[in-house]
C-alpha atoms as a PDB file:
ATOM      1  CA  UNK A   1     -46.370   7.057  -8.140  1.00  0.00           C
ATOM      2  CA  UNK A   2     -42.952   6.683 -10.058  1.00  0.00           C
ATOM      3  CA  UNK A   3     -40.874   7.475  -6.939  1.00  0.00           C
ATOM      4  CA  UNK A   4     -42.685   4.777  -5.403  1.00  0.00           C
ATOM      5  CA  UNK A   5     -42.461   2.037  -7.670  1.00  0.00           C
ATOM      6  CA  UNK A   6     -38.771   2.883  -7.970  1.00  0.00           C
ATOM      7  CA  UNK A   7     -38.595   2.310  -4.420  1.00  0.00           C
ATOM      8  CA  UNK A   8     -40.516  -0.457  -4.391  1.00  0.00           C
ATOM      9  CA  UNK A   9     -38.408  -2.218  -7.235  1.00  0.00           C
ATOM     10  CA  UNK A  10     -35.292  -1.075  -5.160  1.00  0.00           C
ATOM     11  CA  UNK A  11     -36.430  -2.417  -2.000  1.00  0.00           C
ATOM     12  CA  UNK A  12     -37.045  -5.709  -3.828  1.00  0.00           C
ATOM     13  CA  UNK A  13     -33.950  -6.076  -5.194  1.00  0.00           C
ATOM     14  CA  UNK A  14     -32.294  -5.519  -1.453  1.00  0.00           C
ATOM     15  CA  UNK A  15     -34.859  -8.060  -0.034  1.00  0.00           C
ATOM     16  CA  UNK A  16     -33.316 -10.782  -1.901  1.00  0.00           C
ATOM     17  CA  UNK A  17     -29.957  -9.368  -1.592  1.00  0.00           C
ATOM     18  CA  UNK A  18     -30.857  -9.704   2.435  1.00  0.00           C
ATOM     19  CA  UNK A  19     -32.234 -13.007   1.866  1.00  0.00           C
ATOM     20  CA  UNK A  20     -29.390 -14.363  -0.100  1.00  0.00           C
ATOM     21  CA  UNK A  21     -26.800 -13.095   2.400  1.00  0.00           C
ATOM     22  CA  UNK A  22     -24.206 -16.166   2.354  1.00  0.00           C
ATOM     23  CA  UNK A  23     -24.174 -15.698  -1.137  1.00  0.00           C
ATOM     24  CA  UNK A  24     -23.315 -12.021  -1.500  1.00  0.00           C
ATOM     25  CA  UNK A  25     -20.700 -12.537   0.942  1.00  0.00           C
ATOM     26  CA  UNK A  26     -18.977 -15.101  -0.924  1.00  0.00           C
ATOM     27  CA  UNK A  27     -19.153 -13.688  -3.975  1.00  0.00           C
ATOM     28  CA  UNK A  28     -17.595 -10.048  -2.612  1.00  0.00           C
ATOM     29  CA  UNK A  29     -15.067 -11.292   0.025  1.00  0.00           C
ATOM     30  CA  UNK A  30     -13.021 -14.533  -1.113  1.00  0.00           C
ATOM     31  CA  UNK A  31     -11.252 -12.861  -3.744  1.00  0.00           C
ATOM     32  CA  UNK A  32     -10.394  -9.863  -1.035  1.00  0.00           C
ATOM     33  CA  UNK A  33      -9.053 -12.259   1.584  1.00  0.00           C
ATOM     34  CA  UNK A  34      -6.840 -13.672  -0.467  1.00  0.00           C
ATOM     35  CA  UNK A  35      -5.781 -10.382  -2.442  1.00  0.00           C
ATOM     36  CA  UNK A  36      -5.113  -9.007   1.457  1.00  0.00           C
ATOM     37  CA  UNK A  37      -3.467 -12.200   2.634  1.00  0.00           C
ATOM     38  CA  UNK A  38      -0.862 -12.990  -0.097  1.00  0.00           C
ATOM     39  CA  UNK A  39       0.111  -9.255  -1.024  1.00  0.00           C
ATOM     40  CA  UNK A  40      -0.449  -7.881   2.169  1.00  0.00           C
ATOM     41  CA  UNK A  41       0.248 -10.209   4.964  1.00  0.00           C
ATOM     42  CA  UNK A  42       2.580 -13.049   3.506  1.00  0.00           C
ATOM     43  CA  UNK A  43       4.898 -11.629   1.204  1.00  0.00           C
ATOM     44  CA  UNK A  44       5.935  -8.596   3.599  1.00  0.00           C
ATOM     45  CA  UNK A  45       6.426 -11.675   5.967  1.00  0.00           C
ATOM     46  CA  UNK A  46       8.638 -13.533   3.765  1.00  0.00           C
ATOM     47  CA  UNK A  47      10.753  -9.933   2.990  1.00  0.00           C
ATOM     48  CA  UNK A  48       9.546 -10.069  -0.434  1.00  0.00           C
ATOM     49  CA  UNK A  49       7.972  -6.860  -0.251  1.00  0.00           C
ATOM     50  CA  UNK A  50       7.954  -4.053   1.952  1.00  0.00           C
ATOM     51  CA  UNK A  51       6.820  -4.033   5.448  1.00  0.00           C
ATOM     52  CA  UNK A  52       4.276  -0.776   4.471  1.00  0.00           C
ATOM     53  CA  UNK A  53       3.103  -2.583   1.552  1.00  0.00           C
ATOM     54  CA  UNK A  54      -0.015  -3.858   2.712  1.00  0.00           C
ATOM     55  CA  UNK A  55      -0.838  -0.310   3.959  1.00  0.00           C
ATOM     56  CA  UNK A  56      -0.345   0.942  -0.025  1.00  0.00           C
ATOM     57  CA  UNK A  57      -2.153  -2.490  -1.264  1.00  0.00           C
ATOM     58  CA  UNK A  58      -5.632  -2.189   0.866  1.00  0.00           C
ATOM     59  CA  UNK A  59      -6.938   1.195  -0.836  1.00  0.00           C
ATOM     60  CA  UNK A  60      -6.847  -0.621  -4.086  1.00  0.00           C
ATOM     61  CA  UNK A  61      -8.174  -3.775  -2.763  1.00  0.00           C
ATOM     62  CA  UNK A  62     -11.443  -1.285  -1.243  1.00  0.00           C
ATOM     63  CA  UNK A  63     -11.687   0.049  -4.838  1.00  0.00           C
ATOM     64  CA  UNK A  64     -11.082  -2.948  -6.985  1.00  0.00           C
ATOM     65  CA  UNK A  65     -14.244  -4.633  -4.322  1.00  0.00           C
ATOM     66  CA  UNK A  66     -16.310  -1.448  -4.659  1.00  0.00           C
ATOM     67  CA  UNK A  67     -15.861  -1.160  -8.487  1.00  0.00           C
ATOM     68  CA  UNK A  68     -16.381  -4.809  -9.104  1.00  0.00           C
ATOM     69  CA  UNK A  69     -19.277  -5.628  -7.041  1.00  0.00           C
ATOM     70  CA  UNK A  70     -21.302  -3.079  -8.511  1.00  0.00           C
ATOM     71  CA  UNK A  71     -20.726  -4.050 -11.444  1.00  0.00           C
ATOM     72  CA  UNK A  72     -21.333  -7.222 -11.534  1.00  0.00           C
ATOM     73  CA  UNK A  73     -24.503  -6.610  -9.697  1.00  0.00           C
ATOM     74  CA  UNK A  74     -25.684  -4.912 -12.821  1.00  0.00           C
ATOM     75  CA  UNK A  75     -24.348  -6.570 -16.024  1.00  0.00           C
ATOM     76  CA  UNK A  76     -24.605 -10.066 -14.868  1.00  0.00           C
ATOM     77  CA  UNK A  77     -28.585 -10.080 -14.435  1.00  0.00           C
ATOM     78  CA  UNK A  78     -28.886  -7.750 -16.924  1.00  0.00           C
ATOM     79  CA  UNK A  79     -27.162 -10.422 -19.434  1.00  0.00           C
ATOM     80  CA  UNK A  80     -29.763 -12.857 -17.852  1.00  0.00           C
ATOM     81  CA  UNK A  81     -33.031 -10.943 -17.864  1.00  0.00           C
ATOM     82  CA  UNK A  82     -32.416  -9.454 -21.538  1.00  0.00           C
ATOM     83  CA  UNK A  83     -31.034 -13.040 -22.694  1.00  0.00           C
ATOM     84  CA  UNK A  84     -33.326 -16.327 -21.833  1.00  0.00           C
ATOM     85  CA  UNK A  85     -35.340 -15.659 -18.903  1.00  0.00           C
ATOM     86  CA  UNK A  86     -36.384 -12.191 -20.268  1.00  0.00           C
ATOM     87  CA  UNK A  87     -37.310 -11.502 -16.577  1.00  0.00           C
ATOM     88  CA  UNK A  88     -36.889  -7.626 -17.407  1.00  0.00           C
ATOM     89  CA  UNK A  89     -40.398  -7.232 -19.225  1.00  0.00           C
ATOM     90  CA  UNK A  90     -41.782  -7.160 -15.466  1.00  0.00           C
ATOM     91  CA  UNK A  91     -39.821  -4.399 -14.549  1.00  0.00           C
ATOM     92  CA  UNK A  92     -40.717  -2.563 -17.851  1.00  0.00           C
ATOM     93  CA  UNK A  93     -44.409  -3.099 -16.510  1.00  0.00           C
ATOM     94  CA  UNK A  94     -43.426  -0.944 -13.831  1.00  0.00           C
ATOM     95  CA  UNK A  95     -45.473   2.827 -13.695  1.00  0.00           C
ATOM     96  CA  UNK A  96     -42.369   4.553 -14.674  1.00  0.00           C
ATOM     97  CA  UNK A  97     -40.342   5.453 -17.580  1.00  0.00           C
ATOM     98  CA  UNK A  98     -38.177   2.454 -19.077  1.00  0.00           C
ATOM     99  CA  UNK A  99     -34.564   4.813 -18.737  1.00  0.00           C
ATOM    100  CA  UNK A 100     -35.728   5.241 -15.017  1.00  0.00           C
ATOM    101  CA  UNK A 101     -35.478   1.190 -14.649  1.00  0.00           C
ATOM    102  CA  UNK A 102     -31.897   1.409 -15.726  1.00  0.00           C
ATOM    103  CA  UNK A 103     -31.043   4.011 -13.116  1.00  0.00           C
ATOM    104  CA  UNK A 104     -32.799   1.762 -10.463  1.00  0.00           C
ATOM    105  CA  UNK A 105     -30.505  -0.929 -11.147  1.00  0.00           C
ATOM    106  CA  UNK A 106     -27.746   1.626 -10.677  1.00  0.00           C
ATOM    107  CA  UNK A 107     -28.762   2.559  -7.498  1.00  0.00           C
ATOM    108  CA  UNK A 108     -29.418  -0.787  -6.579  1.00  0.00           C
ATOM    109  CA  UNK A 109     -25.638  -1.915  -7.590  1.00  0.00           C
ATOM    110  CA  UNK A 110     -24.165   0.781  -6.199  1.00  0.00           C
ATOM    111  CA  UNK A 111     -25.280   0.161  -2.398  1.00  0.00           C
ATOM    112  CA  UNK A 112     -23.821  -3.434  -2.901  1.00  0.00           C
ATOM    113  CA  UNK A 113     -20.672  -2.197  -4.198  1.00  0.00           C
ATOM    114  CA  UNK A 114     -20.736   0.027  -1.162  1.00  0.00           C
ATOM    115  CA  UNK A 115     -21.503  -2.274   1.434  1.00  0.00           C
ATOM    116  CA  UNK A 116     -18.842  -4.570  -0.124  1.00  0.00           C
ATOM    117  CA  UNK A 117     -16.288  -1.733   0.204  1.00  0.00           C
ATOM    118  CA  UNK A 118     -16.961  -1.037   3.365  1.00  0.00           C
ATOM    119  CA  UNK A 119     -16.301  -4.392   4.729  1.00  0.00           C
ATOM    120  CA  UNK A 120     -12.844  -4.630   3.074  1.00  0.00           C
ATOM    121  CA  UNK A 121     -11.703  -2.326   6.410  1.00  0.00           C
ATOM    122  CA  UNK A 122     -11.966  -4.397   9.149  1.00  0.00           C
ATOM    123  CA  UNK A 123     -11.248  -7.822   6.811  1.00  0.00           C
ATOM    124  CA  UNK A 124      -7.972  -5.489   6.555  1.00  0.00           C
ATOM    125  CA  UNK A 125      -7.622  -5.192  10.135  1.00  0.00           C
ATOM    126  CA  UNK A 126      -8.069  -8.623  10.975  1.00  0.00           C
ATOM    127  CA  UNK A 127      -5.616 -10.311   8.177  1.00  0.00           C
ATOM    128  CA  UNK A 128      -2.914  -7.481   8.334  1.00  0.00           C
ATOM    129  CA  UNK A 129      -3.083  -6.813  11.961  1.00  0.00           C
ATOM    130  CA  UNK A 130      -0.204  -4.509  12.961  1.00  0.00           C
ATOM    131  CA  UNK A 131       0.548  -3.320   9.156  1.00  0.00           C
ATOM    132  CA  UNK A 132      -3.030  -1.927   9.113  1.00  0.00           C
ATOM    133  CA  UNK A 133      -3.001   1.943   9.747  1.00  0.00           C
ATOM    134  CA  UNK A 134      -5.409   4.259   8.198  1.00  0.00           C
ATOM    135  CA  UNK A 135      -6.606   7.493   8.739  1.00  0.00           C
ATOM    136  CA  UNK A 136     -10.091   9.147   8.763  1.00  0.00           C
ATOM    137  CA  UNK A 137      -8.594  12.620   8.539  1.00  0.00           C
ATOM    138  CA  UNK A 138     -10.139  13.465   5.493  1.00  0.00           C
ATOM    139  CA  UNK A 139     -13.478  11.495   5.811  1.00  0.00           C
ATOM    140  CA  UNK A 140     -15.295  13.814   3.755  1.00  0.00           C
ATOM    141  CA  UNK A 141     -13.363  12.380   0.772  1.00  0.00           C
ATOM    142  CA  UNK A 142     -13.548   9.260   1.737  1.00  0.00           C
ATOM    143  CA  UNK A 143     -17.497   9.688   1.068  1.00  0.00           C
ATOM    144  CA  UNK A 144     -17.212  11.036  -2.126  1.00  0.00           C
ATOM    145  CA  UNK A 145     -14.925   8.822  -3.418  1.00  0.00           C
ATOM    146  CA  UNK A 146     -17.024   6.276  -2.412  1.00  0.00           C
ATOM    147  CA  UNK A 147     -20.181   7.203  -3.818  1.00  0.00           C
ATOM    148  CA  UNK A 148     -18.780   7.883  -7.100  1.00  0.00           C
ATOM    149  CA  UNK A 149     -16.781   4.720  -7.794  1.00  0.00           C
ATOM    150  CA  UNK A 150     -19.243   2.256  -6.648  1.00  0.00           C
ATOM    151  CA  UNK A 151     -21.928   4.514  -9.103  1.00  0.00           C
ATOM    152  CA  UNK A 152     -19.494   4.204 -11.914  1.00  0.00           C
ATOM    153  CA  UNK A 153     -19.407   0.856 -11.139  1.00  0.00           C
ATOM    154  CA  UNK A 154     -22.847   0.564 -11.857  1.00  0.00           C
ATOM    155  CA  UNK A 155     -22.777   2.752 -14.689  1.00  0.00           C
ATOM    156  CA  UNK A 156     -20.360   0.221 -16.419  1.00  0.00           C
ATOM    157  CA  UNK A 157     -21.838  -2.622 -15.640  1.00  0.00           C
ATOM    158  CA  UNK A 158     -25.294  -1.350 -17.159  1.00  0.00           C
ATOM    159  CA  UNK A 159     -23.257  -0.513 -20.096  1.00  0.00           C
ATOM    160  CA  UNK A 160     -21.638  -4.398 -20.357  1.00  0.00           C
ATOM    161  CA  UNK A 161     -24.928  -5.985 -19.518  1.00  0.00           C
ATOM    162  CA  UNK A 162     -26.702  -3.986 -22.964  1.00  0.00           C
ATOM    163  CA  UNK A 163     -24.006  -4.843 -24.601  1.00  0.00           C
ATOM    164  CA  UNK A 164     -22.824  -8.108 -23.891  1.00  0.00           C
ATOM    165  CA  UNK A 165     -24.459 -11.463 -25.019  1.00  0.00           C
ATOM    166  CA  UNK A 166     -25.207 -14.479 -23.145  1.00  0.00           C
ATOM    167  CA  UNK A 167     -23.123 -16.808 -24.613  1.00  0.00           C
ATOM    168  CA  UNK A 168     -19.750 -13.863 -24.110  1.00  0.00           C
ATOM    169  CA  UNK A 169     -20.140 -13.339 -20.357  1.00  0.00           C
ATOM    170  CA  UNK A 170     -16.740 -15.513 -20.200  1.00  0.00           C
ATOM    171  CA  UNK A 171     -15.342 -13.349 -22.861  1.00  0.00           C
ATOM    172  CA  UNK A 172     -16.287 -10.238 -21.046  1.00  0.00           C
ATOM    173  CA  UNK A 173     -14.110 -11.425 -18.055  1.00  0.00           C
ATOM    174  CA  UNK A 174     -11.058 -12.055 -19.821  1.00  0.00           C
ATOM    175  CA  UNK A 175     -10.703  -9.608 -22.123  1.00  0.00           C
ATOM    176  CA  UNK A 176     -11.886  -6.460 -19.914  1.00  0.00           C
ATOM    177  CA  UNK A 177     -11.557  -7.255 -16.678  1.00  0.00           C
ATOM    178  CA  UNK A 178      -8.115  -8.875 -16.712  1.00  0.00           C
ATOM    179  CA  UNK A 179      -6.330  -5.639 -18.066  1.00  0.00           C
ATOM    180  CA  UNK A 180      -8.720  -3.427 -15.555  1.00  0.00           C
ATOM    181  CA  UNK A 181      -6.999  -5.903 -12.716  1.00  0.00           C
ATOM    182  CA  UNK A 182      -3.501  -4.649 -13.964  1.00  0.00           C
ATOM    183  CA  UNK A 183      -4.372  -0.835 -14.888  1.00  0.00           C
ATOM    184  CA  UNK A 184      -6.219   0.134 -12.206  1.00  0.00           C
ATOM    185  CA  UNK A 185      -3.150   1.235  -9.691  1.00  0.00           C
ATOM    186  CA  UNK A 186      -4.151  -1.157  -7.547  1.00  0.00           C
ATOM    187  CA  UNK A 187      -0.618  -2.562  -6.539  1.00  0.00           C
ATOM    188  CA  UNK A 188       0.802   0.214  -7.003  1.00  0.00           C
ATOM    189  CA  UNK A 189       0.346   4.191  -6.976  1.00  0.00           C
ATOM    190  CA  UNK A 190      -0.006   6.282  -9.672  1.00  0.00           C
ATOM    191  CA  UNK A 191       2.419   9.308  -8.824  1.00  0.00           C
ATOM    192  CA  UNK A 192       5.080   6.788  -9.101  1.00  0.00           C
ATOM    193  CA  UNK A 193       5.146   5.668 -12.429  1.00  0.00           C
ATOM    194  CA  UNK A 194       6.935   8.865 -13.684  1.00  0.00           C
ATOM    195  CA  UNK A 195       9.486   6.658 -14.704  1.00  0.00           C
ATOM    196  CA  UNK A 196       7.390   4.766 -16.834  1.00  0.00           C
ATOM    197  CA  UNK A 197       5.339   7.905 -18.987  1.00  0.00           C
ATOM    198  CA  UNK A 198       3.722   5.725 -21.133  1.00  0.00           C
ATOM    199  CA  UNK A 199       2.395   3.446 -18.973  1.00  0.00           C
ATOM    200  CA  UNK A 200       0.828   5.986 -16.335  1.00  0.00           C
ATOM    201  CA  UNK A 201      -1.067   6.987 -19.193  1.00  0.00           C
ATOM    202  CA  UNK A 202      -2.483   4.033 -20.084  1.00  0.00           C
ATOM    203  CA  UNK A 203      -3.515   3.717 -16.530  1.00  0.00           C
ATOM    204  CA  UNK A 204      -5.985   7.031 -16.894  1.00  0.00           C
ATOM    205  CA  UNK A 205      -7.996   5.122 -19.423  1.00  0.00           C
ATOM    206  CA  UNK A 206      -9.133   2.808 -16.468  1.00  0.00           C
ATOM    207  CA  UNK A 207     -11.701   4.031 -14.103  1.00  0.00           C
ATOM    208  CA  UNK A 208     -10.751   1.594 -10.956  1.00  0.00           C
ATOM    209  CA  UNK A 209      -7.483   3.860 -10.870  1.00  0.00           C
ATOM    210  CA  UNK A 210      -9.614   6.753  -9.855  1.00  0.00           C
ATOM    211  CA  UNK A 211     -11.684   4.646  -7.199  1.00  0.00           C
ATOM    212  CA  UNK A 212      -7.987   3.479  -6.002  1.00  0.00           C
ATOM    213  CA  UNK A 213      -5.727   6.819  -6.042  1.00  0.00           C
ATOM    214  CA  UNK A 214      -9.309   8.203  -3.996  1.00  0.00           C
ATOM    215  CA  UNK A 215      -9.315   5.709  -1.538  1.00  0.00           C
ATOM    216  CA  UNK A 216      -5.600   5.945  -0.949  1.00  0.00           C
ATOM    217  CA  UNK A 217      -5.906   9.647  -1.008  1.00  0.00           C
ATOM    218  CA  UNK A 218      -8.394   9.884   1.913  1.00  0.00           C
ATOM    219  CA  UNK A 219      -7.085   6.739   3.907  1.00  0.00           C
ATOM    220  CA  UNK A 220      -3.312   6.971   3.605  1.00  0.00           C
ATOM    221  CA  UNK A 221      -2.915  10.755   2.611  1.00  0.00           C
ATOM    222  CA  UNK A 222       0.465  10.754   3.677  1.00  0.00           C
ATOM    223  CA  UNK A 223       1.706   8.284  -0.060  1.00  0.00           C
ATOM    224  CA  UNK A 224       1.802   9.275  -2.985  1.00  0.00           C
ATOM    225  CA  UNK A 225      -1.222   9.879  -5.302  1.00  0.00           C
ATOM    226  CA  UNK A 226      -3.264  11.442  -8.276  1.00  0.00           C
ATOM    227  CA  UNK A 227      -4.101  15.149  -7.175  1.00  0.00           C
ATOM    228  CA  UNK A 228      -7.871  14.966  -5.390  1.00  0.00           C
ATOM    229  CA  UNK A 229      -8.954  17.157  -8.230  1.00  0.00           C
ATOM    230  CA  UNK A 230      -7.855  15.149 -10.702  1.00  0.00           C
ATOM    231  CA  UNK A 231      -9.746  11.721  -8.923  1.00  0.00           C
ATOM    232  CA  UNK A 232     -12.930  13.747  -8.756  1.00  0.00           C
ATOM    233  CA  UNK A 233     -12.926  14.974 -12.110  1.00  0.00           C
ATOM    234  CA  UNK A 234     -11.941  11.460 -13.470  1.00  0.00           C
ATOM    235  CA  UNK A 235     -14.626   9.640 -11.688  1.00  0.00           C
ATOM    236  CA  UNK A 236     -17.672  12.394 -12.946  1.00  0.00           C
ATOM    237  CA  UNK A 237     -16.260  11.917 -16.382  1.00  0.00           C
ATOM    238  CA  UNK A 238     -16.384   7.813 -16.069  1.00  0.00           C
ATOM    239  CA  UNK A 239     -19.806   8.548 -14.258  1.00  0.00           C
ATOM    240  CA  UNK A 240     -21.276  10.492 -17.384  1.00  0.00           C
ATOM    241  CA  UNK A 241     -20.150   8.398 -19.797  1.00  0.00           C
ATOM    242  CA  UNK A 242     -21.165   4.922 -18.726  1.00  0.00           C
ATOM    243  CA  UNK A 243     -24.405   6.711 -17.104  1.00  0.00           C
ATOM    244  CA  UNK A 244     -25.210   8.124 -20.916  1.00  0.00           C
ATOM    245  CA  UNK A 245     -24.088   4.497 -22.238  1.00  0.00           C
ATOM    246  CA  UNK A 246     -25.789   2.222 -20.356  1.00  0.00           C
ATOM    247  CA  UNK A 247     -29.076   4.451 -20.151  1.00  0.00           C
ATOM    248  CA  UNK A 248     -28.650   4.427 -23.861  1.00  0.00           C
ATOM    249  CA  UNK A 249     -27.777   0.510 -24.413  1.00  0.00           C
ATOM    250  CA  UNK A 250     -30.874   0.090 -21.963  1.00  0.00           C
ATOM    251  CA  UNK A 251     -33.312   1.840 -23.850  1.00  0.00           C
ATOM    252  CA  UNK A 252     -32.462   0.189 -27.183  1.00  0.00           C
ATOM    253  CA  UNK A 253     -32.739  -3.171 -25.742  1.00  0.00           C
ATOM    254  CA  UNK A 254     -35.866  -2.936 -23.711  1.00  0.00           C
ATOM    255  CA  UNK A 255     -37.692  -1.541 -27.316  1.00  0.00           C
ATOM    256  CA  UNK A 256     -36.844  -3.877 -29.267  1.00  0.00           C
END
């Protein structure tokens, strides 16, 4: 009985993902196209950055989509359904434990932020035509990498959404995902800020630059990145703690 209701409330929750198509897409691709087109298409055009850049750029763009969409597919409702609407308490009717609701909504975010991801590769095809080379060499990491960040996606974004008030969702953007934007080696790679110590460390602190040294490790093996032990090991440890966190944050607020 719990394993179905916990697919039953999962296949709900993609039903009106399915149904609400145009606006999923929006949501998970403008920012993406644009990210691709500016850094990756126009610049290298205009010589103000490399001709390979765009080949470096759309790893980070796949993990800064898969991190982000999963997310926000978590802590955004959540804010909602714990705030006014208090839309939760029908879940919590469900015939399963309440912590079990929290890791449906996991599950649930973390196929969006996969899908999502996954459609960042031919959007990076089609805007930076012959810049665009990949390789599926090392597919099996590609998998991994891919499970985990769009999971820890979903852990964090449980963890924000217990957390978080109604009234500071505009707060939460600005003060936590602006300096994720900027730490996550997204623009750049890790291995090469040797020069700059302090600042690679800072960088460790921020789960998307596990998600993007993993994706650039398995699509563009041949520039530089994090060892693949290190990525794994960083993304369990983000995993745990925002898993443990948000199960946590969940429980507390669905008692009250």
């Amino acid at each position: 009985m719990i394993a179905t209701a916990f697919l039953q409330l999962l296949w709900r929750d993609l039903w009106v993902t399915l149904r609400t198509w145009q606006t999923f897409l929006a949501m998970t691709l403008i920012q993406p196209i644009f990210f691709l087109f500016i850094f990756g298409r126009l610049l290298p055009m205009l010589g103000q950055a490399n001709a390979g850049y765009g080949v470096l750029f759309l790893p980070g763009i796949i993990s800064l989509t898969t991190v982000l969409t999963a997310m926000q597919a978590v802590s955004m409702p959540l804010v909602i359904e714990f705030g006014y609407t208090k839309e939760i308490e029908d879940r919590l009717l469900s015939p399963m434990p309440v912590w079990m609701v929290g890791i449906q909504k996991m599950v649930f975010a973390s196929i969006r932020g996969l899908i999502a991801g996954a459609m960042i590769v031919p959007l990076g095809r089609l805007i930076l035509g012959s810049g665009f080379s990949i390789s599926l060499e090392y597919w099996w990491l590609l998998i991994i990498v891919a499970v985990l960040a769009s999971l820890v996606g979903a852990g964090l974004g449980l963890t924000l959404g217990t957390i978080v008030q109604p009234s500071q969702i505009g707060l939460m953007f600005s003060v936590i995902l602006t300096p994720m934007l900027f730490t996550g080696c997204i623009y750049f790679p890790w291995a090469m800020l040797d020069k700059l110590r302090w600042f690679q460390v800072v960088t460790c602190i921020n789960p998307i630059t596990y998600a993007s040294e993993g994706f650039r490790a398995s699509l563009v093996p041949n520039m530089p990145h994090m060892p693949v032990w290190f990525i794994i090991a960083g993304l369990f440890v983000f995993l745990s703690l925002f898993t443990y966190l948000g199960v946590r944050g969940f429980l507390r607020k669905a008692l009250d």
